[in-house]
N, C-alpha and C. Protein backbone atom coordinates (compact mmCIF):
# COMPACT_ATOMS: atom_id res chain seq x y z
N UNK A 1 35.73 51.38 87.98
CA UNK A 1 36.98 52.01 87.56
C UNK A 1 38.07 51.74 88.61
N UNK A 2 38.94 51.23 88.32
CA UNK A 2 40.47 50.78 89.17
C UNK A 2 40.75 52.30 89.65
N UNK A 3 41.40 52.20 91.20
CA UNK A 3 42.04 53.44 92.05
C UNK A 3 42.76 53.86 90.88
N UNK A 4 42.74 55.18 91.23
CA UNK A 4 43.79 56.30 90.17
C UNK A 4 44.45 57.38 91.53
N UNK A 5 43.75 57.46 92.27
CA UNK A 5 43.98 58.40 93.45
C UNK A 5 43.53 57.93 94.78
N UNK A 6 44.18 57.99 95.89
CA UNK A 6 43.53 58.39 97.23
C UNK A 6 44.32 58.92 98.12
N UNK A 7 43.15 60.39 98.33
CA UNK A 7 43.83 61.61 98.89
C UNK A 7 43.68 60.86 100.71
N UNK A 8 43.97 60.31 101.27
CA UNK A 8 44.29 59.83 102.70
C UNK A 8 45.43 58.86 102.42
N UNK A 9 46.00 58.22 101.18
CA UNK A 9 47.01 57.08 101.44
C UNK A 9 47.80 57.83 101.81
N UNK A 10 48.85 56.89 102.75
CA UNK A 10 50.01 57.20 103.79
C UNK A 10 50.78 55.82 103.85
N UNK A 11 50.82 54.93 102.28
CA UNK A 11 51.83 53.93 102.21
C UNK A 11 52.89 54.21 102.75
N UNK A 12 53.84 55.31 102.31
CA UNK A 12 54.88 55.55 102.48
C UNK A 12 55.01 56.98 103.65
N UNK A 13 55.58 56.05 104.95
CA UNK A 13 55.99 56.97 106.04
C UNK A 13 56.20 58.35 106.08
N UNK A 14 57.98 58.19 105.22
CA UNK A 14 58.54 58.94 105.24
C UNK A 14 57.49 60.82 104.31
N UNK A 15 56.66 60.40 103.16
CA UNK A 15 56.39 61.17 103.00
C UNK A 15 55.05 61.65 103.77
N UNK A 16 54.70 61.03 104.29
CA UNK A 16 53.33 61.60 105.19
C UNK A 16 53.66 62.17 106.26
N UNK A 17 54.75 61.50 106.77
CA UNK A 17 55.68 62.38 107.71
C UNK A 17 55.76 63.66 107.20
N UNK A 18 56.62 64.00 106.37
CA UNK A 18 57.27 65.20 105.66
C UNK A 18 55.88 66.02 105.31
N UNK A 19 55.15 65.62 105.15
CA UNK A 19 53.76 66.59 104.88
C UNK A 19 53.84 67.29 105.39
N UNK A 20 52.90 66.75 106.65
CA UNK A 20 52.60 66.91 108.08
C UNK A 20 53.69 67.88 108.88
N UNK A 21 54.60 67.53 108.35
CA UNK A 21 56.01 68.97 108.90
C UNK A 21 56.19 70.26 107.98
N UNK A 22 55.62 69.73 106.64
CA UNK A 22 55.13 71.21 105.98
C UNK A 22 54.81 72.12 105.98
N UNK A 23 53.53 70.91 106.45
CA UNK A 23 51.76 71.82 106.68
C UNK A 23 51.90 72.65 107.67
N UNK A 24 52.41 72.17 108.95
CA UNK A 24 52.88 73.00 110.27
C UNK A 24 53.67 74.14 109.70
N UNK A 25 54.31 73.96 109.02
CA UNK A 25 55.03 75.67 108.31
C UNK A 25 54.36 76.38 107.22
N UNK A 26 53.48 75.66 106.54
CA UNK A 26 52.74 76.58 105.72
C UNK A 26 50.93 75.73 105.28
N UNK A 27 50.39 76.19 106.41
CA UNK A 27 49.42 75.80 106.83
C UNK A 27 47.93 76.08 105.60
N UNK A 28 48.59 77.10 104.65
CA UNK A 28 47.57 77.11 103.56
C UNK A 28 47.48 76.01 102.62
N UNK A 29 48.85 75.43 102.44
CA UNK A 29 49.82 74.60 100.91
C UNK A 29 48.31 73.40 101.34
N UNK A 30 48.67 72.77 100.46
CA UNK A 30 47.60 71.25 99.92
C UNK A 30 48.26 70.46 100.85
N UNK A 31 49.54 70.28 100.89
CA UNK A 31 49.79 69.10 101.37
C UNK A 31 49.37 67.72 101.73
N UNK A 32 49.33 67.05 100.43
CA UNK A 32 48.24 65.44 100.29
C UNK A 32 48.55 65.30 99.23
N UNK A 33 48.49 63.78 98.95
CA UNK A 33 48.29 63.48 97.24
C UNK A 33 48.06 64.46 96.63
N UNK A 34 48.79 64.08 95.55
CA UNK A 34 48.01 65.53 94.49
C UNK A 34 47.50 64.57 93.31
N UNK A 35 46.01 64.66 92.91
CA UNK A 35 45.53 64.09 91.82
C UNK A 35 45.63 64.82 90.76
N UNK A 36 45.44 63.85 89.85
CA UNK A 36 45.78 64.28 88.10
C UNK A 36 45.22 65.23 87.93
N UNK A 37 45.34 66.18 86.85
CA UNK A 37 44.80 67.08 86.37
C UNK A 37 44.24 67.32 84.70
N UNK A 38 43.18 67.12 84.48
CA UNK A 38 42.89 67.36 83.21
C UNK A 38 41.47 66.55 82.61
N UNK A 39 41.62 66.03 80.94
CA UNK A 39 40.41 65.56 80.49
C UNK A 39 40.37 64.02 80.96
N UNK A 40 38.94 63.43 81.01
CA UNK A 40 39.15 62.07 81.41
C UNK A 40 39.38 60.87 80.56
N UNK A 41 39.58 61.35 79.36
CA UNK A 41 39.80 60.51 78.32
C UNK A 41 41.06 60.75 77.15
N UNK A 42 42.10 61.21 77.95
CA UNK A 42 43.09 61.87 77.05
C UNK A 42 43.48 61.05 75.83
N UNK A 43 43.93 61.90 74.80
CA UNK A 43 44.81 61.65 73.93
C UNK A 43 46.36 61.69 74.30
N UNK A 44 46.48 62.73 75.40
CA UNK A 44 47.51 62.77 75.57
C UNK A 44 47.97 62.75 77.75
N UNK A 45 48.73 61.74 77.94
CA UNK A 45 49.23 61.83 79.27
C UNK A 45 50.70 61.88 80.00
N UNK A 46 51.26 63.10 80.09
CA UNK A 46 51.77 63.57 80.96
C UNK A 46 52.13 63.16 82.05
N UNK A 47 53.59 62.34 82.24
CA UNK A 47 53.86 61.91 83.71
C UNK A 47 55.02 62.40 83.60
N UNK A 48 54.86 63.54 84.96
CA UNK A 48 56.27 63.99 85.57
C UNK A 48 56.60 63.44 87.03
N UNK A 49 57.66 63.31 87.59
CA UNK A 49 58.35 63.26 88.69
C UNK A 49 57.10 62.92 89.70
N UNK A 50 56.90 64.53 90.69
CA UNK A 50 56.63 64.53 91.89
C UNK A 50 56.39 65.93 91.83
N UNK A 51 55.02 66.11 93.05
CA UNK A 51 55.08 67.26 93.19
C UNK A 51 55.93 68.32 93.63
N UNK A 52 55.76 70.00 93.74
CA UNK A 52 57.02 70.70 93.80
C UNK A 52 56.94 70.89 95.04
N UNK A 53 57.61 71.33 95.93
CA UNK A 53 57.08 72.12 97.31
C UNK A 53 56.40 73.18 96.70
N UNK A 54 56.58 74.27 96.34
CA UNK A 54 55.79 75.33 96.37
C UNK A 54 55.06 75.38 94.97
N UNK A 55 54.76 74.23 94.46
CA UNK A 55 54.07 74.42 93.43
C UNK A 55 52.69 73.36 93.46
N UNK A 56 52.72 71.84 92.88
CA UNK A 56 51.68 71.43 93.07
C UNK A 56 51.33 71.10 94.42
N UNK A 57 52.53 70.47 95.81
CA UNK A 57 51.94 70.63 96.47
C UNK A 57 51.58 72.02 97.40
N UNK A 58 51.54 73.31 97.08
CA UNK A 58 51.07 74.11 97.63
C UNK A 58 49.60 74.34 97.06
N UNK A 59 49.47 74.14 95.62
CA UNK A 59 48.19 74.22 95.28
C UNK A 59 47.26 73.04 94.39
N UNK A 60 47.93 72.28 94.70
CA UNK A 60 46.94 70.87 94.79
C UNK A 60 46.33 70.66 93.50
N UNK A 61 47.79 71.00 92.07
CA UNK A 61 47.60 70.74 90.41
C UNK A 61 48.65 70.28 90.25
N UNK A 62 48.92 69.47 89.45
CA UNK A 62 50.14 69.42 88.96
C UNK A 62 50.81 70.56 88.36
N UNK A 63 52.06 70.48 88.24
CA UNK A 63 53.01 71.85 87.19
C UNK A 63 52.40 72.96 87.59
N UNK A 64 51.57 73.11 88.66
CA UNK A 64 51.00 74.70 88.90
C UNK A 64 51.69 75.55 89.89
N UNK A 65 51.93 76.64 89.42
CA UNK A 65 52.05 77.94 90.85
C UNK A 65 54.08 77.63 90.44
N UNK A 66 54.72 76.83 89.91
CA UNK A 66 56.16 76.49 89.55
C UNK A 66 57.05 77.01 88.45
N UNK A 67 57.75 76.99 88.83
CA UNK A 67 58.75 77.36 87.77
C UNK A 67 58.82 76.34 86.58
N UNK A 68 59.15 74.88 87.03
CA UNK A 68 58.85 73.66 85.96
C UNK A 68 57.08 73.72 85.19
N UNK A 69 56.33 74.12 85.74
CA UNK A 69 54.95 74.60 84.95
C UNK A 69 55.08 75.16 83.67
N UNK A 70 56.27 76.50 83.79
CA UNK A 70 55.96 77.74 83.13
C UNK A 70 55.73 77.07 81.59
N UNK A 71 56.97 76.74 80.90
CA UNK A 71 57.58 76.12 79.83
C UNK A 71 56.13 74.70 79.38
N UNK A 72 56.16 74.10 80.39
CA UNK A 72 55.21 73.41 80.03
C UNK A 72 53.75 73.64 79.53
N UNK A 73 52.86 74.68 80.34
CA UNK A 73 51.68 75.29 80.17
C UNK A 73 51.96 75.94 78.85
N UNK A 74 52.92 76.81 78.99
CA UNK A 74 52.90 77.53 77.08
C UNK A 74 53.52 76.47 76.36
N UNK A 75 54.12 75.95 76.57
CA UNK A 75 53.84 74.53 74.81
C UNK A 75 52.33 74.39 75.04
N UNK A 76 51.79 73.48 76.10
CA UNK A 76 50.26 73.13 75.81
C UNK A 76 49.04 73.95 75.24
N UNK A 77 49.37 74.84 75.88
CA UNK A 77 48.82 76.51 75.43
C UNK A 77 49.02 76.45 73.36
N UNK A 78 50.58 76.48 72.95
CA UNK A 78 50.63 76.64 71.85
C UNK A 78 49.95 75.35 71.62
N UNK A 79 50.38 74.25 71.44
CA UNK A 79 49.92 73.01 70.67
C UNK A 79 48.72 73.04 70.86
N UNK A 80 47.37 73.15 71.74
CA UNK A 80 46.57 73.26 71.51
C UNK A 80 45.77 71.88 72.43
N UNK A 81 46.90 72.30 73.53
CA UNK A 81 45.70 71.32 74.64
C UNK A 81 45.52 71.32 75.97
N UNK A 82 45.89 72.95 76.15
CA UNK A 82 45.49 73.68 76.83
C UNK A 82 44.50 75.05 76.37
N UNK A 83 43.43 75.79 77.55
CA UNK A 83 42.95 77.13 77.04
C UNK A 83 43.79 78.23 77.68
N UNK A 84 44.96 77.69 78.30
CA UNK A 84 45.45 79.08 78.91
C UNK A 84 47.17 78.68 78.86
N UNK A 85 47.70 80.08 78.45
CA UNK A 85 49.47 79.16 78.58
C UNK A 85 49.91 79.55 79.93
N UNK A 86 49.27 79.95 80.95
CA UNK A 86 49.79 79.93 82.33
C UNK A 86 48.98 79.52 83.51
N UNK A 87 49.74 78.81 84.26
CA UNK A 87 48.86 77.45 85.42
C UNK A 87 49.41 78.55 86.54
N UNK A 88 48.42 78.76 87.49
CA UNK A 88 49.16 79.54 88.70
C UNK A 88 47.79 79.16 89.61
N UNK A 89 47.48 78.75 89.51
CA UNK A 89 46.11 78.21 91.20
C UNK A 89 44.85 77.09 90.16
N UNK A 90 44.88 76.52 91.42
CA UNK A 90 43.82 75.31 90.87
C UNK A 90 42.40 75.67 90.36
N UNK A 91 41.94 76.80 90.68
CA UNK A 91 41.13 77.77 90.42
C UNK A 91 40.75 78.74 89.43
N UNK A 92 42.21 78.66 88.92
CA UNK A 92 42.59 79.57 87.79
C UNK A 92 41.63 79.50 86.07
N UNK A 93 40.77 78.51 86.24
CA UNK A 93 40.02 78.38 85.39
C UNK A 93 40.41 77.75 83.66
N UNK A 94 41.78 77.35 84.19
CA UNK A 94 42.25 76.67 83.09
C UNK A 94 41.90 75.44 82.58
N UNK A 95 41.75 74.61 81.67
CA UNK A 95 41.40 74.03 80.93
C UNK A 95 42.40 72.75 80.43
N UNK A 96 42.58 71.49 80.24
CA UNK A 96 43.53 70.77 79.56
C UNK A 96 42.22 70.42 78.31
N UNK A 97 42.77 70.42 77.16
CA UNK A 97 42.05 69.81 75.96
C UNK A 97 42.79 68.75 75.71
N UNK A 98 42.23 67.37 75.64
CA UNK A 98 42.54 66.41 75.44
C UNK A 98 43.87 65.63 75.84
N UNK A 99 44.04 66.29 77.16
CA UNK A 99 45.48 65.71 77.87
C UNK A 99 45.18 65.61 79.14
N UNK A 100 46.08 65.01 80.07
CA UNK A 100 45.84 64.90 81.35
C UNK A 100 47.09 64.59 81.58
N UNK A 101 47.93 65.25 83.07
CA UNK A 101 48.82 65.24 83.70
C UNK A 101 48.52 64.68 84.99
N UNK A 102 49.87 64.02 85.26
CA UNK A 102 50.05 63.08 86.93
C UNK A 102 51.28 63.11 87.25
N UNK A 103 51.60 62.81 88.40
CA UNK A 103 52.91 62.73 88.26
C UNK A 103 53.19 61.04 88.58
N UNK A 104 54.45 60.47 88.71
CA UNK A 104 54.76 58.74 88.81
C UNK A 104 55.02 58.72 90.79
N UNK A 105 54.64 59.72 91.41
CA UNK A 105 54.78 60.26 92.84
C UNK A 105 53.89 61.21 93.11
N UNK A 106 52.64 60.97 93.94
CA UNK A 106 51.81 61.64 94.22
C UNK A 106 52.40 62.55 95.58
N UNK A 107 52.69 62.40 96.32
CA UNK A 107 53.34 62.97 97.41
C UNK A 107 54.80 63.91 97.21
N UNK A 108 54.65 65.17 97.70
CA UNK A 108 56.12 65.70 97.94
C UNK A 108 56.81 65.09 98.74
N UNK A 109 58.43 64.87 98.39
CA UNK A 109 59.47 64.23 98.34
C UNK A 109 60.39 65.33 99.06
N UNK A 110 61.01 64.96 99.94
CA UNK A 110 62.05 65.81 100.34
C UNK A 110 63.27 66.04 99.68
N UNK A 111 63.34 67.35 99.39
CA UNK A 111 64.32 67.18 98.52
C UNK A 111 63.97 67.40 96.87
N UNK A 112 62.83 66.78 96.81
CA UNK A 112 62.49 66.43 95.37
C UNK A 112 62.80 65.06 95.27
N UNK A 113 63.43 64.35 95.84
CA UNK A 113 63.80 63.42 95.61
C UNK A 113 63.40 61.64 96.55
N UNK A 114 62.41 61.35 95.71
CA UNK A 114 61.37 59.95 96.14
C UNK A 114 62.16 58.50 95.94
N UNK A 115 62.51 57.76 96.94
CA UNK A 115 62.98 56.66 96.91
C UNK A 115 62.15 55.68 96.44
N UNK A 116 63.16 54.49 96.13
CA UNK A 116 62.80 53.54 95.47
C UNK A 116 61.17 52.68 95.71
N UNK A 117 61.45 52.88 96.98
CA UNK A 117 59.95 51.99 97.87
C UNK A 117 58.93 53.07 97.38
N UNK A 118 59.04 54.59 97.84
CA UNK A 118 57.92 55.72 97.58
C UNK A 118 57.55 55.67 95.97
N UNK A 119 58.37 55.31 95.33
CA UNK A 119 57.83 55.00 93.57
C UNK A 119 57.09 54.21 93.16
N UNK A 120 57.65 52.62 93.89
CA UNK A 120 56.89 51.35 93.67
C UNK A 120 55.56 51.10 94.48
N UNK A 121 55.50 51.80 95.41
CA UNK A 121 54.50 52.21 96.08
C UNK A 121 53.49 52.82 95.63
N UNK A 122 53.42 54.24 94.81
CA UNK A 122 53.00 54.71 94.08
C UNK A 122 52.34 54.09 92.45
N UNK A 123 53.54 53.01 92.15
CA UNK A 123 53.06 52.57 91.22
C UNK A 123 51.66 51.90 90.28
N UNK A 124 51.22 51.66 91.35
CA UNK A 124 49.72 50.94 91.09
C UNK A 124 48.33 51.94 90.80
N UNK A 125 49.07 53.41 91.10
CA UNK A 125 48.30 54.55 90.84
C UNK A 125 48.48 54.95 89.35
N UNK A 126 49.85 54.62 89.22
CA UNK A 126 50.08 55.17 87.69
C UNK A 126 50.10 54.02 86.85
N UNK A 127 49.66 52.95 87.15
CA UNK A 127 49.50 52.07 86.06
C UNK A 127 47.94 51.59 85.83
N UNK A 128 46.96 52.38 86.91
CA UNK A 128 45.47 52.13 86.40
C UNK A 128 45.25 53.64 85.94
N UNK A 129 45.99 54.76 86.05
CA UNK A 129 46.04 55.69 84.96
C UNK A 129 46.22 55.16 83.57
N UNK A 130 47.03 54.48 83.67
CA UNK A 130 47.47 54.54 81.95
C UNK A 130 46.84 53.20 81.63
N UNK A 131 46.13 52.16 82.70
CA UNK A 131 45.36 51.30 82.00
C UNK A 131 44.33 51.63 81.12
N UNK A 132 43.58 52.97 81.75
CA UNK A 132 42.08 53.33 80.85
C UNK A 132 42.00 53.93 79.81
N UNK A 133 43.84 54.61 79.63
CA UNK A 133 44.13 55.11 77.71
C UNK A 133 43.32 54.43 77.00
N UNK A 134 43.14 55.15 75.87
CA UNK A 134 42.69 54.03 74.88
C UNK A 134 43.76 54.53 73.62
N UNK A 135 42.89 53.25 72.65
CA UNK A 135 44.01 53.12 71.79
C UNK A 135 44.78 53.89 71.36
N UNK A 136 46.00 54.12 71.13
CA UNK A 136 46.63 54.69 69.92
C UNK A 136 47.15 56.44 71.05
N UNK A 137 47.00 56.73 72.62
CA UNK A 137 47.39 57.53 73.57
C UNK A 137 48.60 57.67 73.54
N UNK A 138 49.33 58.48 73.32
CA UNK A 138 50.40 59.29 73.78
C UNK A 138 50.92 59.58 75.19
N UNK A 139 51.69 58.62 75.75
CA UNK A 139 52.59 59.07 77.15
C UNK A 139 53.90 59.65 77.01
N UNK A 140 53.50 60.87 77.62
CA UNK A 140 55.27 61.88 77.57
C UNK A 140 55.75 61.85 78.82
N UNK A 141 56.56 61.16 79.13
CA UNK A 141 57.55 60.97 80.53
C UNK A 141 58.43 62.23 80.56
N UNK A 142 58.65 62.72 81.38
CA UNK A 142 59.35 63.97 82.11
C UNK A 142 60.23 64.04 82.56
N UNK A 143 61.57 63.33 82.58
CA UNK A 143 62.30 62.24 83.31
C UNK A 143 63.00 61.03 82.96
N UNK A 144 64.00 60.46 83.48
CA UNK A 144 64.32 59.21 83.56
C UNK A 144 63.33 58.26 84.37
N UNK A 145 63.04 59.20 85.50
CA UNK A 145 61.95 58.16 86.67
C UNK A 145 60.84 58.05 86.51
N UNK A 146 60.48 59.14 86.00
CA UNK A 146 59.23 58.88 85.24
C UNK A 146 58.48 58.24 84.06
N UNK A 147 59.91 57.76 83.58
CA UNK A 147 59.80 56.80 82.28
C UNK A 147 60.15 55.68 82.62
N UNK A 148 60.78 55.33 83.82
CA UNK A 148 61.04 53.62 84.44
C UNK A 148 59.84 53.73 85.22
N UNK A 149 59.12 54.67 85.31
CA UNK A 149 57.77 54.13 86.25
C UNK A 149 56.38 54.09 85.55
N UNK A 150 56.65 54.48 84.53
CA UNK A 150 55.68 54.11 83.39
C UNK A 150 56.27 52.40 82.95
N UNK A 151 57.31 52.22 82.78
CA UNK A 151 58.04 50.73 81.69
C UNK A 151 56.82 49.54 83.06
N UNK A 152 57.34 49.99 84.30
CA UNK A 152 57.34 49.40 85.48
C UNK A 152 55.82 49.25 85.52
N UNK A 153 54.92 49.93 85.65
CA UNK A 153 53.82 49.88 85.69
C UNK A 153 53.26 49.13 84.72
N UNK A 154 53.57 48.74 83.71
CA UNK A 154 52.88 48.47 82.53
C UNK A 154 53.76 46.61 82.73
N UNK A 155 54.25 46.55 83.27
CA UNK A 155 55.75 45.27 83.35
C UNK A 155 56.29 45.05 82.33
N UNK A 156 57.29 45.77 81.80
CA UNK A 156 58.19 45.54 80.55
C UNK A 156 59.50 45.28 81.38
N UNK A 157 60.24 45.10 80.32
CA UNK A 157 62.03 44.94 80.81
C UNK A 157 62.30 46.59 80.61
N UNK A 158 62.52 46.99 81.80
CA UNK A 158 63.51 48.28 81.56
C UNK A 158 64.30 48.06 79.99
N UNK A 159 65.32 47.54 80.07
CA UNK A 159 66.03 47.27 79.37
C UNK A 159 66.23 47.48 77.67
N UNK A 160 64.76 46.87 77.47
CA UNK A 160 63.93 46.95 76.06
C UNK A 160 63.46 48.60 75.90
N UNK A 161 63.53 49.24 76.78
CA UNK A 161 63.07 51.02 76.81
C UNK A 161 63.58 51.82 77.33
N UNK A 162 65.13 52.33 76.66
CA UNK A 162 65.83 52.99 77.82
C UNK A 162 65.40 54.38 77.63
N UNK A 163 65.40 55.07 78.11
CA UNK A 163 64.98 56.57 78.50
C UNK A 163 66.45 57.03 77.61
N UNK A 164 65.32 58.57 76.87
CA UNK A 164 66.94 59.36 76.13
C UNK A 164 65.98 60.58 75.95
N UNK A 165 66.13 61.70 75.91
CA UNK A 165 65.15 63.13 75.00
C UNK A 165 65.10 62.64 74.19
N UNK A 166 64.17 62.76 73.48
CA UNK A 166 62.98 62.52 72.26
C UNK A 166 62.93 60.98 71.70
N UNK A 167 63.39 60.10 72.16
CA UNK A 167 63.56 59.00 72.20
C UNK A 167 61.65 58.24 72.13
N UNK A 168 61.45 57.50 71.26
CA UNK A 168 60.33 57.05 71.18
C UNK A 168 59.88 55.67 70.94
N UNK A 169 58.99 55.11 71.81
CA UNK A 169 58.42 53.84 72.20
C UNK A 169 57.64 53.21 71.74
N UNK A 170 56.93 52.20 71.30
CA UNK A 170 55.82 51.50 70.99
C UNK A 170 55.32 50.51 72.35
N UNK A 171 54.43 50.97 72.84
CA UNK A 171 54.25 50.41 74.15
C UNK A 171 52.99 49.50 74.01
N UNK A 172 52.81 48.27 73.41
CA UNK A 172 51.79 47.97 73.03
C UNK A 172 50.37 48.67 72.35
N UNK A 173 49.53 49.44 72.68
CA UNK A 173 48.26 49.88 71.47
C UNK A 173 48.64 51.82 71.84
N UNK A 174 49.87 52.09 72.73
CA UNK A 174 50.05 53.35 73.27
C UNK A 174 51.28 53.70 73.10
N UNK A 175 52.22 55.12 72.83
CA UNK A 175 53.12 55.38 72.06
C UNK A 175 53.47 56.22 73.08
N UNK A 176 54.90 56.39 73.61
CA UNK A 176 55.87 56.73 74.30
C UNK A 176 57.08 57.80 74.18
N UNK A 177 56.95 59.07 74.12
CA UNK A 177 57.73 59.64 73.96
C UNK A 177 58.83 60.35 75.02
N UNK A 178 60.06 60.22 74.98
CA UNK A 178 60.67 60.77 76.58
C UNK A 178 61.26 61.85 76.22
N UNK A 179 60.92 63.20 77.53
CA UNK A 179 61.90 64.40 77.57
C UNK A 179 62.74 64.89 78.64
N UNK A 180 63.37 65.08 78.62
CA UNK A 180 64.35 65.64 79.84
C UNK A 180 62.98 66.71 80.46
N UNK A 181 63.53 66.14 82.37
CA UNK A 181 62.38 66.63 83.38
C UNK A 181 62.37 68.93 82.89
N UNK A 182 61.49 69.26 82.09
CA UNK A 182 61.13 70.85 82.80
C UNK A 182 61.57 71.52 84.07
N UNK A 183 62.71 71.25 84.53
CA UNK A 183 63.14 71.83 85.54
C UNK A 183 63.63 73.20 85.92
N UNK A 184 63.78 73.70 86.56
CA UNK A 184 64.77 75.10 86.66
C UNK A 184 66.07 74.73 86.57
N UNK A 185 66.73 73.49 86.93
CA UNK A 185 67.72 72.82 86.48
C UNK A 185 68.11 72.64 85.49
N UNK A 186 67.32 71.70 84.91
CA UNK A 186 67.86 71.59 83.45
C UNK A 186 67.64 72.65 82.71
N UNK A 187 66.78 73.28 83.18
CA UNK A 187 67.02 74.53 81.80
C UNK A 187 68.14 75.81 82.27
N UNK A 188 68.40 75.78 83.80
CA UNK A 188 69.36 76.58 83.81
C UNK A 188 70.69 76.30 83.04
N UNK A 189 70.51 75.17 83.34
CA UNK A 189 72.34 74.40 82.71
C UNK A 189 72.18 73.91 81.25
N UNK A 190 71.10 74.42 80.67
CA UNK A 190 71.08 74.17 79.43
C UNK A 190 71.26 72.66 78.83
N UNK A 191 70.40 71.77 79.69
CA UNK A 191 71.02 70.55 79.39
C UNK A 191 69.43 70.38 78.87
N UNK A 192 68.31 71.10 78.67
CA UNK A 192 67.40 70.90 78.19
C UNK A 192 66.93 72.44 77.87
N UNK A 193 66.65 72.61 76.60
CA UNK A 193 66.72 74.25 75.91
C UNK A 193 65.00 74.33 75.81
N UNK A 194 64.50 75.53 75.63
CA UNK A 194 63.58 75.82 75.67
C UNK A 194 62.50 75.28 74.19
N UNK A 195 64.07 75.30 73.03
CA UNK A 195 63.63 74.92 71.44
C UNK A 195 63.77 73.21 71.70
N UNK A 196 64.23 72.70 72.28
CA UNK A 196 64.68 70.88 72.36
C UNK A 196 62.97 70.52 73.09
N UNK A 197 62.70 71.50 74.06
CA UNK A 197 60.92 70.74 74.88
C UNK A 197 59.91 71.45 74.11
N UNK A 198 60.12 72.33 73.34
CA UNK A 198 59.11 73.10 72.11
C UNK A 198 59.19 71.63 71.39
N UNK A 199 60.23 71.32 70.95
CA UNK A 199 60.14 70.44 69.58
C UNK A 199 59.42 68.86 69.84
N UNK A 200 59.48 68.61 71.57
CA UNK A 200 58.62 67.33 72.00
C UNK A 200 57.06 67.35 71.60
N UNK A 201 56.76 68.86 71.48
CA UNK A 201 55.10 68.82 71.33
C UNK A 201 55.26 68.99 70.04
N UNK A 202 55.77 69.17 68.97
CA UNK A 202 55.69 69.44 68.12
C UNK A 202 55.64 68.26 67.82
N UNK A 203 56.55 67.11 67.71
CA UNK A 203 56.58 66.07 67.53
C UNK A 203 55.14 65.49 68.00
N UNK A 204 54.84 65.46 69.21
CA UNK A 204 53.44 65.08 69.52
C UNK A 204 52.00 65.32 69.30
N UNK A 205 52.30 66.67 68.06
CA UNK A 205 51.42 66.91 67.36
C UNK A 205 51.36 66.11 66.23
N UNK A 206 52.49 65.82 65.82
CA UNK A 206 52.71 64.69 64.62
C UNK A 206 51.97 63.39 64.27
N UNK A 207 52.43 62.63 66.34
CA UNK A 207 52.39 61.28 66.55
C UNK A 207 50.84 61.47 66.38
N UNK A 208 49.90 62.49 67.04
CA UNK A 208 48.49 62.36 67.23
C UNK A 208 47.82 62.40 66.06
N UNK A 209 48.30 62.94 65.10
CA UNK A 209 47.38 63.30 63.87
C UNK A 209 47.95 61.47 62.89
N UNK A 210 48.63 60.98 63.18
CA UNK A 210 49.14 59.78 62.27
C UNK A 210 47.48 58.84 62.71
């Protein structure tokens, strides 16, 4: 099986640096790669951003212990591929049914925000993720960056796949749907509503049953 994870890489400086200055302030948090979370054979995969500070990398899940989680866990919860609609510790005994989440940046980002090298760097993690889909898988990008690091991974022309909300792909034998990132951002400013990321799974209940 091709790398999907390794919790010691330190490609990129700047974020192993930034760990390591974390960890010294909050000496419980994960601080390390954070690996995927969920079934090993999804129907459905989930790529957001990067971990949060106080969310996946404090507890070493994706979307867990966060505010960007909340919204997400209860769609999965409703649609029916999750057993619990709230993620709050890796421990928590929750469940993904037939999905699996990663993010396109295994490492917290200062800021939130992962440069160009820390992405492409990353890249080779998220493209033997989405090599072992099988046919006919569902990828929901979270993001603009997370949907050029899916195009990227796979080597398409950007160009041919521009990122939009609900905007949808044919990605060779695997199907592509994009949503504006679950943020406390975007949903504060209403530039992504709670009924607009309800209606992505809804839709993705659609694409799966075709």
């Amino acid at each position: 099986m091709q790398n999907t994870y390794n919790p010691d890489c330190k490609k990129c400086k700047r974020l192993s640096h930034f760990l390591v200055d974390v960890k010294s302030q909050h000496a419980d948090y994960f601080c390390k790669p954070v690996p995927a979370f969920g079934h090993d054979d999804p129907n459905l995969l989930i790529v957001g951003l990067a971990p949060g500070m106080h969310g996946a990398n404090r507890t070493g899940r994706p979307f867990t212990g966060d505010y960007a989680g909340v919204s997400l866990y209860k769609n999965l919860y409703k649609y029916g591929f999750s057993s619990n609609e709230e993620s709050i510790a890796s421990d928590d005994g929750l469940k993904l049914i037939n999905c699996k989440i990663t993010n396109a940046v295994k490492c917290l980002p200062p800021q939130n925000k992962p440069n160009g090298n820390e992405i492409n760097n990353c890249n080779s993690y998220l493209k033997n993720e989405i090599m072992q889909l099988k046919e006919g898988a569902i990828i929901l990008t979270l993001g603009g960056i997370a949907h050029r690091a899916v195009i990227k991974s796979l080597e398409l022309k950007q160009a041919d796949y521009r990122f939009g909300h609900a905007e949808e792909h044919e990605i060779g034998h695997l199907q592509l749907i994009n949503s504006y990132h679950c943020s406390r951002y975007n949903l504060n400013t209403r530039r992504l509503s709670l009924l607009m990321f309800e209606n992505i799974f809804k839709r993705i209940k659609v694409l799966s049953s075709i």
